[in-house]
Protein backbone atom coordinates (compact mmCIF):
# COMPACT_ATOMS: atom_id res chain seq x y z
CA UNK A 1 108.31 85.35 108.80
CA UNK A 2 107.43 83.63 105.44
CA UNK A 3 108.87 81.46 103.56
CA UNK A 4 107.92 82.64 99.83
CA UNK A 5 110.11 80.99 97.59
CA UNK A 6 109.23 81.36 93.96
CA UNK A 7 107.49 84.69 94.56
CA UNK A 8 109.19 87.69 93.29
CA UNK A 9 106.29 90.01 93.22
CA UNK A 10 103.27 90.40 95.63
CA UNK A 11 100.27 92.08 93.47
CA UNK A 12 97.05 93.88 94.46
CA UNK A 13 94.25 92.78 91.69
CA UNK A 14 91.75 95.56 91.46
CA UNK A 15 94.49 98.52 92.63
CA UNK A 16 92.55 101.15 90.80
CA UNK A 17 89.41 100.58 92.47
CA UNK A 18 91.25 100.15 95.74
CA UNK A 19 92.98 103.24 95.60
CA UNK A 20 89.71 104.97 94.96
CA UNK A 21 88.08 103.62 98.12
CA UNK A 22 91.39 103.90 99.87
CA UNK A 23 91.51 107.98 99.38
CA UNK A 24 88.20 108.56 98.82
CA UNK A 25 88.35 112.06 100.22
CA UNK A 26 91.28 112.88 97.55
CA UNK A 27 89.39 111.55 94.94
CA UNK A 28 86.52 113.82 95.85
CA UNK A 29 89.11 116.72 95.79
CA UNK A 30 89.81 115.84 92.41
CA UNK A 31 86.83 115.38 90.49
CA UNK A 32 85.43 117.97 92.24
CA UNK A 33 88.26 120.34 91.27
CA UNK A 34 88.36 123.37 88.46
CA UNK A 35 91.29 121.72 87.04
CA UNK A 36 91.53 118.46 85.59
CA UNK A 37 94.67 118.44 83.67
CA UNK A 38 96.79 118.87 86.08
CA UNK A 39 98.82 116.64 88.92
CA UNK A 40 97.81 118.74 92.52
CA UNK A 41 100.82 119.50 93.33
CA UNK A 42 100.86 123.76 93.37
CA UNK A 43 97.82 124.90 91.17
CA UNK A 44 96.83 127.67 92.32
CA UNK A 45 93.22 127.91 93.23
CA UNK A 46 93.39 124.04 93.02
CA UNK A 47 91.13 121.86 95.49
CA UNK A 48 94.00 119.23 96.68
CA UNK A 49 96.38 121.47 97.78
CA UNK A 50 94.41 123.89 99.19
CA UNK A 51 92.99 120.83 101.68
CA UNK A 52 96.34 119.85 102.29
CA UNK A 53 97.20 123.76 103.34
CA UNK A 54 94.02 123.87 105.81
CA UNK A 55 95.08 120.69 107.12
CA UNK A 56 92.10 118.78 106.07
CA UNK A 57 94.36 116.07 104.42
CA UNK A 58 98.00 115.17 105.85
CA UNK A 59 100.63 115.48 103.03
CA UNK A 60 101.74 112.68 103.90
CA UNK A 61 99.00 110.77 103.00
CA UNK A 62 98.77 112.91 99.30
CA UNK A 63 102.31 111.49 99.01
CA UNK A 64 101.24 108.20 99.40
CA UNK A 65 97.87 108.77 96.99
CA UNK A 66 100.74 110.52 94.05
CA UNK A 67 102.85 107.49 94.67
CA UNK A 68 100.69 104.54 94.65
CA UNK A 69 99.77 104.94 90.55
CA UNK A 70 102.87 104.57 89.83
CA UNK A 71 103.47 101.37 91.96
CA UNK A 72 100.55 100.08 89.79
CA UNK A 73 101.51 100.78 86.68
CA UNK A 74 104.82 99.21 87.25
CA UNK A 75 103.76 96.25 88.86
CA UNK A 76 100.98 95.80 85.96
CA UNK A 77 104.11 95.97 83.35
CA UNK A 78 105.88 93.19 84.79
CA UNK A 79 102.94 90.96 83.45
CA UNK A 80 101.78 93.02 80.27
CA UNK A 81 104.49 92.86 77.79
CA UNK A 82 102.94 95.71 76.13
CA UNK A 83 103.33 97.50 78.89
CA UNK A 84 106.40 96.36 79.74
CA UNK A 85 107.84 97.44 76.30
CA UNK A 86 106.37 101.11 76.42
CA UNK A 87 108.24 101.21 80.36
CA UNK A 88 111.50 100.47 78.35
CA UNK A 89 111.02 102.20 75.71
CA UNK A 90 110.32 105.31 78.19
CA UNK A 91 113.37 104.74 80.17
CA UNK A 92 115.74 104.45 77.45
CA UNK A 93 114.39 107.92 76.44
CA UNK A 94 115.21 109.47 79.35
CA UNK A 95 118.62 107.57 79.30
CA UNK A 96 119.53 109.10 76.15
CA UNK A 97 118.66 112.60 76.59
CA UNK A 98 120.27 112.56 80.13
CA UNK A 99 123.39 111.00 78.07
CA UNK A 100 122.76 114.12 75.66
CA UNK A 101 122.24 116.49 78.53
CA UNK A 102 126.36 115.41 79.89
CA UNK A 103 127.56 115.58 76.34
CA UNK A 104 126.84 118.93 75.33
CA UNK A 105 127.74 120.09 79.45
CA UNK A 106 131.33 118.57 78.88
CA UNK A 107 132.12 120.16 75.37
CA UNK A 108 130.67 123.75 76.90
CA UNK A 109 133.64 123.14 79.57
């Protein structure tokens, strides 16, 4: 156990590059790969999840390599307020046209 007081947030400085060397075989995958507009998720013909289909990668570990971005960016907006402000700005987007979605459901019922 640790005592951490004062520390909200635990950081990884350099994530990119770590995640590169982390999944170095996905990242092969991907640069290698006819596509490159596209998330690996069910592309057909696409490199990723064809590996992940012969078994040469676990999908458990892709799930880890889709999530970890993600993680980053988030983390990395708690101490950019630029960053922070487009995260907010994105989230009250989706607030309001989920709000918009419900509003036009309940005057169809």
């Amino acid at each position: 156990m640790l005592d951490t007081s004062g520390l909200r947030v635990i950081g990884v400085p350099g994530a990119r590059s770590g995640l590169e060397q982390t999944f170095a075989e996905i990242e092969h995958l991907v640069r290698d790969c006819r596509f490159t507009d596209h998330a690996h998720v069910s592309e057909p013909g696409g490199a990723v999840p064809a590996a992940v289909e012969a078994g040469e990668i676990p999908q458990c570990r892709l799930d880890s390599y889709r999530q970890l971005p993600g993680e980053n960016a988030c983390a990395a907006s708690r101490t950019d307020a630029r960053l922070r402000t487009d995260r907010e700005a994105a989230q009250r987007d989706i607030t309001w046209h989920l709000r918009a979605a419900c509003r036009f459901r309940v005057r169809r019922l």
